[in-house]
C-alpha atoms as a PDB file:
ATOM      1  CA  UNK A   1     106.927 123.559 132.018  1.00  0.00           C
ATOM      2  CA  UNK A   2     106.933 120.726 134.277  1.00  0.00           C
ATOM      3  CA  UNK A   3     104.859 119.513 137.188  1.00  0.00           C
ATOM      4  CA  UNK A   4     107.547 120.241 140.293  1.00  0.00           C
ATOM      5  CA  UNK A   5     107.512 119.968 144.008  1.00  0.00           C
ATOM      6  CA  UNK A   6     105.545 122.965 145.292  1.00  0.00           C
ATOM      7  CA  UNK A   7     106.618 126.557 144.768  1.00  0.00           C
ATOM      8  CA  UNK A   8     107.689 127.971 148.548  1.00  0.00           C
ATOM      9  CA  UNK A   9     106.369 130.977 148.064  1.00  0.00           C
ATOM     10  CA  UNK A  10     102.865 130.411 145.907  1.00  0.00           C
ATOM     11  CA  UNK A  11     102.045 126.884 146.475  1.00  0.00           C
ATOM     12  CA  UNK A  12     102.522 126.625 142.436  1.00  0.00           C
ATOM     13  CA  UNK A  13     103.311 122.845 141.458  1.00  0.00           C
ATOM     14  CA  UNK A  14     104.366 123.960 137.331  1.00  0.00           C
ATOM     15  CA  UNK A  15     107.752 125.197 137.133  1.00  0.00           C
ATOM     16  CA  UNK A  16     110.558 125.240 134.641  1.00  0.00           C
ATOM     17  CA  UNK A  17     113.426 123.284 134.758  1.00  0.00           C
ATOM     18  CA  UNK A  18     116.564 125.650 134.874  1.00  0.00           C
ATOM     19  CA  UNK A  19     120.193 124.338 135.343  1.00  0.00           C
ATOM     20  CA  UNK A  20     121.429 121.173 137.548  1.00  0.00           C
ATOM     21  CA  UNK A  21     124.010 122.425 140.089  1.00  0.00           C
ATOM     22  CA  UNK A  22     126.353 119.286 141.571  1.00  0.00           C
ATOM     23  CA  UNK A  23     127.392 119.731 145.257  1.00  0.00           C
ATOM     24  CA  UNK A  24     130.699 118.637 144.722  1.00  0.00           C
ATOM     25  CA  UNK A  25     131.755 121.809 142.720  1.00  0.00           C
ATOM     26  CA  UNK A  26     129.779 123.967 144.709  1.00  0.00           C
ATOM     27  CA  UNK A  27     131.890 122.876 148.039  1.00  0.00           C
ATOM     28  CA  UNK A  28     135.227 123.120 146.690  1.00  0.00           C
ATOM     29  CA  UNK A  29     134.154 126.960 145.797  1.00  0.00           C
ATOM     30  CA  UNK A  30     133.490 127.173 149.587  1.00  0.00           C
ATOM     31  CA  UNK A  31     136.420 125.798 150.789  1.00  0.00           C
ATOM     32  CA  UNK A  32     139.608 126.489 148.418  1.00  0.00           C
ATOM     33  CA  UNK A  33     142.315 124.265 148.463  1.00  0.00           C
ATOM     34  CA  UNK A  34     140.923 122.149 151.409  1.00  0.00           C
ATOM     35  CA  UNK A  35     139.694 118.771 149.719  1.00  0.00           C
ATOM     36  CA  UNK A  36     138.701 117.377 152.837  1.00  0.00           C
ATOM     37  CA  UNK A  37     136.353 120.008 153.901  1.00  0.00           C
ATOM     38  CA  UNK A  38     134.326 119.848 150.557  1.00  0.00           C
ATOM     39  CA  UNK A  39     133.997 116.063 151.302  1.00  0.00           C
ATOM     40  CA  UNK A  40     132.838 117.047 154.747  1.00  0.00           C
ATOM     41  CA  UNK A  41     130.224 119.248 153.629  1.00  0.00           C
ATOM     42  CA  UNK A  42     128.853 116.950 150.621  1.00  0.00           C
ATOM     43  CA  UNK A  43     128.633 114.556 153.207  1.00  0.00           C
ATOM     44  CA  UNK A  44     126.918 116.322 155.734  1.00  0.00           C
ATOM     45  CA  UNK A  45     124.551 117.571 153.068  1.00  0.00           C
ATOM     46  CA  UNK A  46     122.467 114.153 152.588  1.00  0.00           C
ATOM     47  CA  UNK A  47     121.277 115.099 149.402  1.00  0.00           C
ATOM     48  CA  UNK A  48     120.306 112.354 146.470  1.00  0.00           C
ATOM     49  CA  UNK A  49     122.679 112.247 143.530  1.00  0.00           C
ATOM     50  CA  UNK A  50     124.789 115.717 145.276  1.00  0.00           C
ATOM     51  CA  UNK A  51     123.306 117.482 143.241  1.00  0.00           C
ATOM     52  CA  UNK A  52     120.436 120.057 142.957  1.00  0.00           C
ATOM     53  CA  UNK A  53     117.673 121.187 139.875  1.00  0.00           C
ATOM     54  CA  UNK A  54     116.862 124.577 140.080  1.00  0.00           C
ATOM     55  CA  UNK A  55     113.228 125.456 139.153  1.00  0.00           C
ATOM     56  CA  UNK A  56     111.228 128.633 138.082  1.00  0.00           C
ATOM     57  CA  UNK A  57     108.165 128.911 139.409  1.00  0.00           C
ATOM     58  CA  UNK A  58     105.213 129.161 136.245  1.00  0.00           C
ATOM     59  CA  UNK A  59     102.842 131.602 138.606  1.00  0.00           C
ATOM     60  CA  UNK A  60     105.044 134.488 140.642  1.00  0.00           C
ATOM     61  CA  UNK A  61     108.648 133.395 138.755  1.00  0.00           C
ATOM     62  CA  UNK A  62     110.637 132.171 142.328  1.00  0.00           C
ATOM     63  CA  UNK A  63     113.242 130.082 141.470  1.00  0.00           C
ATOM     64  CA  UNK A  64     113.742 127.591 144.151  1.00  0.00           C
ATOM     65  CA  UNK A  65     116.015 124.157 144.338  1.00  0.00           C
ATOM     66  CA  UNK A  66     114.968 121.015 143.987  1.00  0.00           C
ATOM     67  CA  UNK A  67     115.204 118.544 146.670  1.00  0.00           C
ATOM     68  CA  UNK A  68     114.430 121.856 149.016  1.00  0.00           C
ATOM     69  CA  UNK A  69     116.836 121.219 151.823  1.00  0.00           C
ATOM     70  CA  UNK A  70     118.957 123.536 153.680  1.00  0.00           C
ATOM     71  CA  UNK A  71     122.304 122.899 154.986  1.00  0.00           C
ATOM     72  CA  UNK A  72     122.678 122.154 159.003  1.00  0.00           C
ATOM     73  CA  UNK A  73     124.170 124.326 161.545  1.00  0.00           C
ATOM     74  CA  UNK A  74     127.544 122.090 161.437  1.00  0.00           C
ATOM     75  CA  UNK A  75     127.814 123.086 157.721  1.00  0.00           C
ATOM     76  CA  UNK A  76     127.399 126.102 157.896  1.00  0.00           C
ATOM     77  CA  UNK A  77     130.074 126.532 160.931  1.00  0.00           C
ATOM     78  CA  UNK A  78     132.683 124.660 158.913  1.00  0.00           C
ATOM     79  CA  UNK A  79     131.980 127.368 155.624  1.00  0.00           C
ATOM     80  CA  UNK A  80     131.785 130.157 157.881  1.00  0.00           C
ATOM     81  CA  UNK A  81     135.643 129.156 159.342  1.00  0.00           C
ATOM     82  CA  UNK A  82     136.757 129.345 155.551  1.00  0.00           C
ATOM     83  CA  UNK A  83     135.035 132.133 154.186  1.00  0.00           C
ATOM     84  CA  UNK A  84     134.495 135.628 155.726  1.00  0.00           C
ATOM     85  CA  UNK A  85     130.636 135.917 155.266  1.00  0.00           C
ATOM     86  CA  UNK A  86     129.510 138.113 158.133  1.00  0.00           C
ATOM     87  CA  UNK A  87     129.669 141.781 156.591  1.00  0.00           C
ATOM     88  CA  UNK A  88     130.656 144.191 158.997  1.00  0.00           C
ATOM     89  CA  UNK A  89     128.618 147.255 155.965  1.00  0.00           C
ATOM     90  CA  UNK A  90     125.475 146.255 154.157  1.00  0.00           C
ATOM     91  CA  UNK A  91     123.435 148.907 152.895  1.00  0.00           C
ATOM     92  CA  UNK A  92     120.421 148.088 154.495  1.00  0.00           C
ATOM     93  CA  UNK A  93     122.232 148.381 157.534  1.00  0.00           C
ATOM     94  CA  UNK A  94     122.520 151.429 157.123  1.00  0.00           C
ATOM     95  CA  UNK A  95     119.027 152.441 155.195  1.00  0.00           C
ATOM     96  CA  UNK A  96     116.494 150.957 157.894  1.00  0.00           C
ATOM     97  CA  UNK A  97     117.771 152.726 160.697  1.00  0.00           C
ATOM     98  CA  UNK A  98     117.163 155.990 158.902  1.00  0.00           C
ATOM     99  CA  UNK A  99     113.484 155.012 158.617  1.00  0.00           C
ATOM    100  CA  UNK A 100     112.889 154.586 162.284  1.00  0.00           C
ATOM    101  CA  UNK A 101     113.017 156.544 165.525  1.00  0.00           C
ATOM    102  CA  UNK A 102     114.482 156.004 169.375  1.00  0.00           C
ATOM    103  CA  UNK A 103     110.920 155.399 169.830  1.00  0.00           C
ATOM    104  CA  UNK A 104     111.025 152.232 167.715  1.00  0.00           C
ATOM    105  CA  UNK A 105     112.024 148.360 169.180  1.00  0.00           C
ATOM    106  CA  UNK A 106     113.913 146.226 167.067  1.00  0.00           C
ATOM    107  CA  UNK A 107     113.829 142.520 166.462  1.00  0.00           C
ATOM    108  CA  UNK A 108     116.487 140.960 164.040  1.00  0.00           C
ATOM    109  CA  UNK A 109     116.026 137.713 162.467  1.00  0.00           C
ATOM    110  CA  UNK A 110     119.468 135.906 161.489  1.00  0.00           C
ATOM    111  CA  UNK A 111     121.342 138.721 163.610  1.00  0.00           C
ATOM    112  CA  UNK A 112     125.227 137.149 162.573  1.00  0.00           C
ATOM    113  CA  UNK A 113     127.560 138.636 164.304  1.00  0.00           C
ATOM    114  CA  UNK A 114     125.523 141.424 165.632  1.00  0.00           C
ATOM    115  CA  UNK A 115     126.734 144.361 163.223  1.00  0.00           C
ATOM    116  CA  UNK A 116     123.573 145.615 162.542  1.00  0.00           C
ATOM    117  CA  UNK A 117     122.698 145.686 166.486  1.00  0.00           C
ATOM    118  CA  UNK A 118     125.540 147.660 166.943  1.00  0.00           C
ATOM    119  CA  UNK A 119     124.594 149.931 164.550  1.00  0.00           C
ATOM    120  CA  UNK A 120     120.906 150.100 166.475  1.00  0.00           C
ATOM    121  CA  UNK A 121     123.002 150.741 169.609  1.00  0.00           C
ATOM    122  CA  UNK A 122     124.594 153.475 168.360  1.00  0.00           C
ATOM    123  CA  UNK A 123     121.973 155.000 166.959  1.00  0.00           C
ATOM    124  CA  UNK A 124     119.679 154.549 170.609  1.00  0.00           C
ATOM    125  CA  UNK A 125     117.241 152.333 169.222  1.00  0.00           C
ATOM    126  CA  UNK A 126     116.633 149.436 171.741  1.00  0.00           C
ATOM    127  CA  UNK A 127     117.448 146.301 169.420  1.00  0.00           C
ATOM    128  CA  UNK A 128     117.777 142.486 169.697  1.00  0.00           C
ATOM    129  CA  UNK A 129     118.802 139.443 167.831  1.00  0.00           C
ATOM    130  CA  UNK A 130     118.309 135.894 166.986  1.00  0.00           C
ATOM    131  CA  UNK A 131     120.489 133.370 165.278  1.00  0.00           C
ATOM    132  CA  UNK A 132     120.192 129.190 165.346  1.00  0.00           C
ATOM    133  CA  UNK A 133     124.389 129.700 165.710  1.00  0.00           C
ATOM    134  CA  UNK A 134     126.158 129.438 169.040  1.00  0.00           C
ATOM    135  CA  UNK A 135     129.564 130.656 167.399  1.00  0.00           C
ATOM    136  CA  UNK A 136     127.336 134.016 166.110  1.00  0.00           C
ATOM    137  CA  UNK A 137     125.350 134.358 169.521  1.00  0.00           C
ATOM    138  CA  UNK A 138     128.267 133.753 171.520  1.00  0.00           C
ATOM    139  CA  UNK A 139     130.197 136.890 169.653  1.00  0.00           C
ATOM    140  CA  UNK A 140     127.322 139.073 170.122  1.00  0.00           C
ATOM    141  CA  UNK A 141     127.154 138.679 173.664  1.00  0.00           C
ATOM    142  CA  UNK A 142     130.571 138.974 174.599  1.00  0.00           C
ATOM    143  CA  UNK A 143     129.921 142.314 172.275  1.00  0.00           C
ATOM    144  CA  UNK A 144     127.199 143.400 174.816  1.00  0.00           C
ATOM    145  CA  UNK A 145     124.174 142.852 172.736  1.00  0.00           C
ATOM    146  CA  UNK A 146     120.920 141.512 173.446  1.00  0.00           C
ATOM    147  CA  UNK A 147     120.851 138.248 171.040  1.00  0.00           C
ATOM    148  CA  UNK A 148     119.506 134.783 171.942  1.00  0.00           C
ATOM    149  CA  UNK A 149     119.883 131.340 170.195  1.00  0.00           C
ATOM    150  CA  UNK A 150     117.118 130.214 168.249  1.00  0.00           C
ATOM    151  CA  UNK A 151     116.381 128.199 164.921  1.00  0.00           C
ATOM    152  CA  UNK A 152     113.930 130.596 162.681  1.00  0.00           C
ATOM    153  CA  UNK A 153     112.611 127.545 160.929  1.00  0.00           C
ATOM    154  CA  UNK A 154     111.709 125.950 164.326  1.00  0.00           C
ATOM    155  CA  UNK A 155     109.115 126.506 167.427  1.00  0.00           C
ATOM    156  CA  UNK A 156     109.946 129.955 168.834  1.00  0.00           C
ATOM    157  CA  UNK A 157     110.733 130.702 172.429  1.00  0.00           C
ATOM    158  CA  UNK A 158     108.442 132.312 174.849  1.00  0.00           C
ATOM    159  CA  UNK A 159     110.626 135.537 174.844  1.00  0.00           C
ATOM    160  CA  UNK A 160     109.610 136.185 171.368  1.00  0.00           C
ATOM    161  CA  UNK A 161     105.637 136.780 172.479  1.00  0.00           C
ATOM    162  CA  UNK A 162     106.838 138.525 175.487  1.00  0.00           C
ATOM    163  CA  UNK A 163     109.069 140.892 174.011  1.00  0.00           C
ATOM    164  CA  UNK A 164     106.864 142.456 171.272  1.00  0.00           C
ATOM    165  CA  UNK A 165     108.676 144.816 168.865  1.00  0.00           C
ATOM    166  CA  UNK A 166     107.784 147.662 166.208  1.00  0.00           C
ATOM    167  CA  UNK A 167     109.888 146.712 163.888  1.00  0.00           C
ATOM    168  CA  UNK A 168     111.529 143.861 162.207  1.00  0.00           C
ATOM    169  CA  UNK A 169     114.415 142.552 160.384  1.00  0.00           C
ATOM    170  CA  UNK A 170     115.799 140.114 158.447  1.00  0.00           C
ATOM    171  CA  UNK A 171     118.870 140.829 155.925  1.00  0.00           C
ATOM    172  CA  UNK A 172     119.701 138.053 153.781  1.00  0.00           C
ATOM    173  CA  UNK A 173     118.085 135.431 155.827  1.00  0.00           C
ATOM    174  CA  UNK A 174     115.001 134.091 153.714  1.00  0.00           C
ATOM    175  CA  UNK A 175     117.039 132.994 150.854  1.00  0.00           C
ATOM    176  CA  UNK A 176     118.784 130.394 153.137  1.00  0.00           C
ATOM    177  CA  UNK A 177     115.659 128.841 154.614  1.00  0.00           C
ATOM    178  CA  UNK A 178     114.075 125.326 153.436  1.00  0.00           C
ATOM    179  CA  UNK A 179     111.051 126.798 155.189  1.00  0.00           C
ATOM    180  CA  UNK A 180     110.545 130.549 154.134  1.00  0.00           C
ATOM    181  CA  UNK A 181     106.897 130.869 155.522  1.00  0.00           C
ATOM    182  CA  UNK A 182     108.728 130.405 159.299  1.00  0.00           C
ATOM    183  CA  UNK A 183     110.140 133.835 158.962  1.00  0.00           C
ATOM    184  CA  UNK A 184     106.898 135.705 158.729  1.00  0.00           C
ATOM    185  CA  UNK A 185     105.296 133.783 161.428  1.00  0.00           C
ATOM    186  CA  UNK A 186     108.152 134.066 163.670  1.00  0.00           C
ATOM    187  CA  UNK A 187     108.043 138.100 162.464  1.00  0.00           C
ATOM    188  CA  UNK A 188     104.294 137.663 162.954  1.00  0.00           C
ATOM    189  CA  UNK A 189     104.417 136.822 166.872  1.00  0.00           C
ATOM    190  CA  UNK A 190     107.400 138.995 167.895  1.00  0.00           C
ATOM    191  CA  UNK A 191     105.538 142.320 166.052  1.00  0.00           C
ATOM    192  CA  UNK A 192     103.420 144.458 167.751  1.00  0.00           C
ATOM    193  CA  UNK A 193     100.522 145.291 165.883  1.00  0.00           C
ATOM    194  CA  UNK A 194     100.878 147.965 163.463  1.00  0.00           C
ATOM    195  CA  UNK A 195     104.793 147.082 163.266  1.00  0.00           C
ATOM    196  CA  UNK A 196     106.695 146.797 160.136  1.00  0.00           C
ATOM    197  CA  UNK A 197     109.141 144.007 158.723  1.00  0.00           C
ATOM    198  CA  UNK A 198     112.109 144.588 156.639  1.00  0.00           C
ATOM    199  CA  UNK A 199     113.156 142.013 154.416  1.00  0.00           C
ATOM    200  CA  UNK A 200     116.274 142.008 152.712  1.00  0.00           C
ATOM    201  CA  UNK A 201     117.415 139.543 149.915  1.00  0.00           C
ATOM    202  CA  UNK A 202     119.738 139.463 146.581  1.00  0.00           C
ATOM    203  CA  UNK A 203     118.613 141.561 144.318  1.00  0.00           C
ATOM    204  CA  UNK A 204     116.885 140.236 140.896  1.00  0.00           C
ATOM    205  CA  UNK A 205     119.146 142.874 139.247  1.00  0.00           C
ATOM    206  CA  UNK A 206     122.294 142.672 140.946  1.00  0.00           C
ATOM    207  CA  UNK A 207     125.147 142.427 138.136  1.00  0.00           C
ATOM    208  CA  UNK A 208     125.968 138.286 138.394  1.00  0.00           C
ATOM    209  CA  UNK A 209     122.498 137.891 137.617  1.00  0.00           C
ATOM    210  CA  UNK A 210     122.275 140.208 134.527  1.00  0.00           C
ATOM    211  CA  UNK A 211     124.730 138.941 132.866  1.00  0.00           C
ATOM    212  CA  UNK A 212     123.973 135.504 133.792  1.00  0.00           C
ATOM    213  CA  UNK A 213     126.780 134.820 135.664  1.00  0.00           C
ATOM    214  CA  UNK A 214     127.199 131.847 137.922  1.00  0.00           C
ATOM    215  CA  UNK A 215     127.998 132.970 141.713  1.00  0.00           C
ATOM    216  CA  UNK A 216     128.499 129.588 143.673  1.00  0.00           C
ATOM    217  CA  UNK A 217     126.988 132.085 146.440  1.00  0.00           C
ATOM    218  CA  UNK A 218     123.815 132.569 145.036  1.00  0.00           C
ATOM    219  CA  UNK A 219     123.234 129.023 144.589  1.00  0.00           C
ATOM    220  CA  UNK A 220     122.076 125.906 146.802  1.00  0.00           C
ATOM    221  CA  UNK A 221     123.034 125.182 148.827  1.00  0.00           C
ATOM    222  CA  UNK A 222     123.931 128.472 150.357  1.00  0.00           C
ATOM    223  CA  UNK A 223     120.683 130.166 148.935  1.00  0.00           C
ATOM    224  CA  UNK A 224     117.659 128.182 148.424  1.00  0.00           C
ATOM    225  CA  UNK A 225     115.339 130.686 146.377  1.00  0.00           C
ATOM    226  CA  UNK A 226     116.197 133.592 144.030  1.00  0.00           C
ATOM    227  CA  UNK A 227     113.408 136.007 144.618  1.00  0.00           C
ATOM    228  CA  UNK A 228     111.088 138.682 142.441  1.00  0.00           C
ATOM    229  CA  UNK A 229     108.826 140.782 143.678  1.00  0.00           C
ATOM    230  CA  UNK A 230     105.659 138.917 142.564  1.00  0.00           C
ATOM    231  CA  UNK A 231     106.847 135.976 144.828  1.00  0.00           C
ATOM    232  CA  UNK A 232     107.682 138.248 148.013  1.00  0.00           C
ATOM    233  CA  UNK A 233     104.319 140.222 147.549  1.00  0.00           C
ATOM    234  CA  UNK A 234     102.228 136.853 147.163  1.00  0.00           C
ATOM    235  CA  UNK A 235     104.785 135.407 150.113  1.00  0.00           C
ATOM    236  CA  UNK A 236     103.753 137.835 152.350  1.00  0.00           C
ATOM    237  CA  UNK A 237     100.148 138.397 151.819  1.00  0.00           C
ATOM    238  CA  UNK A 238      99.680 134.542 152.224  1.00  0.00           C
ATOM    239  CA  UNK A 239     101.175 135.161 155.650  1.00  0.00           C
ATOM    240  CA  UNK A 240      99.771 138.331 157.008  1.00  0.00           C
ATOM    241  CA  UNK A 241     102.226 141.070 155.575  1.00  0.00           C
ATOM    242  CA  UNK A 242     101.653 143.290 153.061  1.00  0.00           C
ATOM    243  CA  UNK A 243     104.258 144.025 150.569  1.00  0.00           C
ATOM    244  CA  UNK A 244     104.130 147.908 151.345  1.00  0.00           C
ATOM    245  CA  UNK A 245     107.126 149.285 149.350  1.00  0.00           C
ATOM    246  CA  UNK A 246     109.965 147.684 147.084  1.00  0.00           C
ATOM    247  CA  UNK A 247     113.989 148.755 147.432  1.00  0.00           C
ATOM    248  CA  UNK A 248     117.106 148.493 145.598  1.00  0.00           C
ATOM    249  CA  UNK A 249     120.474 149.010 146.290  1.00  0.00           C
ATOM    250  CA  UNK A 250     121.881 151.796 144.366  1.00  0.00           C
ATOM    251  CA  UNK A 251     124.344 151.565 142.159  1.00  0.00           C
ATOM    252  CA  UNK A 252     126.869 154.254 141.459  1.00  0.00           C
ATOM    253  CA  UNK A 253     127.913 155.405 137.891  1.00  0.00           C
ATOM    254  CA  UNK A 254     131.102 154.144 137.524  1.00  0.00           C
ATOM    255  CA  UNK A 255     130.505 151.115 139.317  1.00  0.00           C
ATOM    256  CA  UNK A 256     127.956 150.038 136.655  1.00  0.00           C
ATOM    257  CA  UNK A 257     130.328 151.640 133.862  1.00  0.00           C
ATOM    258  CA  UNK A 258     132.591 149.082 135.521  1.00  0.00           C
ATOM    259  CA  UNK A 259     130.453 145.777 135.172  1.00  0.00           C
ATOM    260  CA  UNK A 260     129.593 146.778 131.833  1.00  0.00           C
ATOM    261  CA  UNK A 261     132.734 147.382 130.491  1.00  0.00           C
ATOM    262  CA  UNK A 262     134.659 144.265 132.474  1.00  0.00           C
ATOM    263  CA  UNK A 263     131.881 142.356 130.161  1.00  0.00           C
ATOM    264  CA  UNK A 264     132.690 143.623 126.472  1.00  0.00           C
ATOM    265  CA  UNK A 265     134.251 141.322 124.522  1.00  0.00           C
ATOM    266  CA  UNK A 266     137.008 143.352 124.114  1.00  0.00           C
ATOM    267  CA  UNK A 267     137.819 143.387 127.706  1.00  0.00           C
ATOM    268  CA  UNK A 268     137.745 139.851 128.368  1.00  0.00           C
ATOM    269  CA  UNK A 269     140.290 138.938 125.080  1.00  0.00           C
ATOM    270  CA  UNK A 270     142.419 141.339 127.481  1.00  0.00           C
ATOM    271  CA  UNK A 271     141.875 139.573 130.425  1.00  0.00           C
ATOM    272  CA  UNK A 272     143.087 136.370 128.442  1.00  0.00           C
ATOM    273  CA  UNK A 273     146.430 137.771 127.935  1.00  0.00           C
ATOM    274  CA  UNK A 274     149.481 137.609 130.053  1.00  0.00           C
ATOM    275  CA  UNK A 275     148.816 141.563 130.432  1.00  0.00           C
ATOM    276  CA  UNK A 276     145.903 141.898 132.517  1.00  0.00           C
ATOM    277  CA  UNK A 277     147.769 142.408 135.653  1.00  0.00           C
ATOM    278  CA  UNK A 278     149.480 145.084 134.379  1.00  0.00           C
ATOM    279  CA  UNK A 279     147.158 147.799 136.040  1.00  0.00           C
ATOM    280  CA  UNK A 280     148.047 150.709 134.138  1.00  0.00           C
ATOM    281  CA  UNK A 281     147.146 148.618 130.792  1.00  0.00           C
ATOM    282  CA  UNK A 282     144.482 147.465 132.271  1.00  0.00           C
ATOM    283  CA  UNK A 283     142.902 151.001 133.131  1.00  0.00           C
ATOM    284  CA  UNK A 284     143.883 152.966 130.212  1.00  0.00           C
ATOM    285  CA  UNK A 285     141.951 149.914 128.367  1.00  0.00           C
ATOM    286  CA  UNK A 286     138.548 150.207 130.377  1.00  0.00           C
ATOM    287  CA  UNK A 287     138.997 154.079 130.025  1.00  0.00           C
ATOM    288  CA  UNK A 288     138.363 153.668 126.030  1.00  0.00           C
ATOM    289  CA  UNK A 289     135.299 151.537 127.045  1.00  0.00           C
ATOM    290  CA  UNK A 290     133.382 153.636 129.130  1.00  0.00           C
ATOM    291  CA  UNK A 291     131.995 155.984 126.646  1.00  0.00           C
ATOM    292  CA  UNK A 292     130.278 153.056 124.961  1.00  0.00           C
ATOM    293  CA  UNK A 293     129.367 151.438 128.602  1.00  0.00           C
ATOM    294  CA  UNK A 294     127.637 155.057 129.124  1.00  0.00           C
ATOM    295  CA  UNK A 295     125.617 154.637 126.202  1.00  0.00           C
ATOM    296  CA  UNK A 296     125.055 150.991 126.757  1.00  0.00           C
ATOM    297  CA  UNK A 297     124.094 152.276 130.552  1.00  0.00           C
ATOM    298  CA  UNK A 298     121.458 154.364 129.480  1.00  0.00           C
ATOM    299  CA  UNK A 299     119.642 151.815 127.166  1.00  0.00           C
ATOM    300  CA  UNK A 300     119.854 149.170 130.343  1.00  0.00           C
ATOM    301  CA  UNK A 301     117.486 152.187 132.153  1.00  0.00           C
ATOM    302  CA  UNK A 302     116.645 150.437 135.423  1.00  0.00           C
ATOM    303  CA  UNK A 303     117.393 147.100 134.884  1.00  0.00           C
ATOM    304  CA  UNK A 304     120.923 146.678 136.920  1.00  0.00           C
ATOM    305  CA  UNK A 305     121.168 147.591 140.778  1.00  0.00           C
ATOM    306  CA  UNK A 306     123.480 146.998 143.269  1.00  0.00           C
ATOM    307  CA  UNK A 307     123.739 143.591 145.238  1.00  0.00           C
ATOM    308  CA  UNK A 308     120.428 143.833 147.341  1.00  0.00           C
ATOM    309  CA  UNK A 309     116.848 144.448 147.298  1.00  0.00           C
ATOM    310  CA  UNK A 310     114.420 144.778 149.982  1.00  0.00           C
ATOM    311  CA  UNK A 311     111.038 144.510 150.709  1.00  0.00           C
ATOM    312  CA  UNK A 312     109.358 147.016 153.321  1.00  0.00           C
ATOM    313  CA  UNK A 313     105.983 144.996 154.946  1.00  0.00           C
ATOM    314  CA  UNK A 314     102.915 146.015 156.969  1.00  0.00           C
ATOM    315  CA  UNK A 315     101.467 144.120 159.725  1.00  0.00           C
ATOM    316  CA  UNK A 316      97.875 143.250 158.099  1.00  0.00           C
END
């Protein structure tokens, strides 16, 4: 344990040190085979020695990045123009609908592209979005949809307090912020009382992070904080939400037969060879693995899920 710059979500100052993660590597994953746009964004990044330490918080087990600062809108329009990062199918998009009624009002925090608004349209439930970028905003309203621009981490616009709504959003948002508390106050004067906020981050069991896996995604500077459920209960409550219910993505069968086997040992002397793009090989080969991934499944119980979890608040 080390004394550490405070905890975002518990105000803890004792944290362990976890890995260093250097800026430089991190960019060229974002932009492949374009040199000059991983300068641009290391650059553009102002951080001290490009590099980041990433820190587990001693009291609710957050791990958070160390200096805490978030990339700029300008970064993230140049990674957006070389990766495809919008999702046009999340689960959650298609969960929290489910859980409310025509009757309901939507508010969406970091609204992208608008996919999940058109989903809300479709279903008849009256939605509308925020994003702090123009190139996001602009695509939603030449889709027809309600979104404005606005910067979460910054002072909210009057239409927020005058457009009160029962329910809302924000999928795969908080891990990106260098402020996290600003989402809950910003959910905090657009809810109506009584309303509900859905909170959607990367899951603590996704597969990457099982089998401790680095995912250049996952890390800073694209996400900030790598959340558990102690941190987005105590998160909440220190903000007025209560942490009512926790998610996770399911995961099918052979889709977790599939990570497990991919990992054997076996497999990946396989993968080494100049015959692991031969598919049938390459099938016939995971087939004789998957009995043992079953058993190795069922002694893993409920520790791997899909790619998401969420968190379902109450207004206190």
């Amino acid at each position: 344990m080390s004394n550490a710059a405070s905890c975002p979500a518990c105000g803890t100052s004792v944290a362990t040190p976890l890995e260093h993660i250097g800026l430089d590597e991190q960019h060229r994953s974002y932009s492949p085979g374009n040199p000059a746009v991983a300068d641009e964004l290391t650059r553009l990044a102002n951080v001290p020695g490009d590099q980041y330490q990433m820190l587990r918080c001693g009291q609710c087990g957050l791990e958070y990045c160390e200096p805490f600062v978030a990339p700029g809108e300008q970064s993230y329009q140049l990674v957006y123009k070389t990766l495809s990062l919008y999702p046009g199918e999340r689960w959650e998009f298609k969960f929290v609908p489910g859980q409310l009624s025509k009757q309901d009002t939507i508010g969406e925090i970091g609204c992208g592209s608008g996919e999940f608004l058109k989903i809300c349209r479709s279903a008849g439930i009256p939605a509308m979005g925020v994003d702090f970028s123009k190139d996001a905003i602009d695509s939603c309203i030449a889709s027809g949809l309600d979104a404005k621009l606005m910067d979460v981490s910054g002072e909210s616009s009057a239409f927020v307090a005058a457009n009160r709504r029962t329910a809302i959003v924000a999928f795969q948002v908080l891990e990106h912020l260098a402020n996290p508390t600003s989402l809950f106050a910003l959910a905090s004067e657009w809810s109506a009382p009584g309303a509900s906020l859905w909170v959607a981050i990367p899951s603590n069991r996704r597969p990457s992070r099982i089998f401790h896996e680095r995912d250049f995604l996952d890390q800073p500077p694209h996400h900030m904080t790598r959340w558990t459920e102690d941190s987005l209960k105590i998160v909440g409550e220190r903000n007025g939400w209560k942490l009512a219910r926790l998610l996770y993505e399911p995961m099918t069968l052979m889709t977790r037969l599939w990570w497990i086997a991919t990992r054997t040992r076996t497999y990946k002397a396989f993968a080494a060879t100049r015959f692991h793009k031969a598919r049938s090989l390459e099938m016939a080969l995971r087939t004789m693995i998957y009995p043992w991934a079953l058993l190795r499944s069922l002694t893993m119980g409920e520790s791997m899920s899909g790619q998401t979890m969420m968190v379902q608040y109450a207004k206190a």
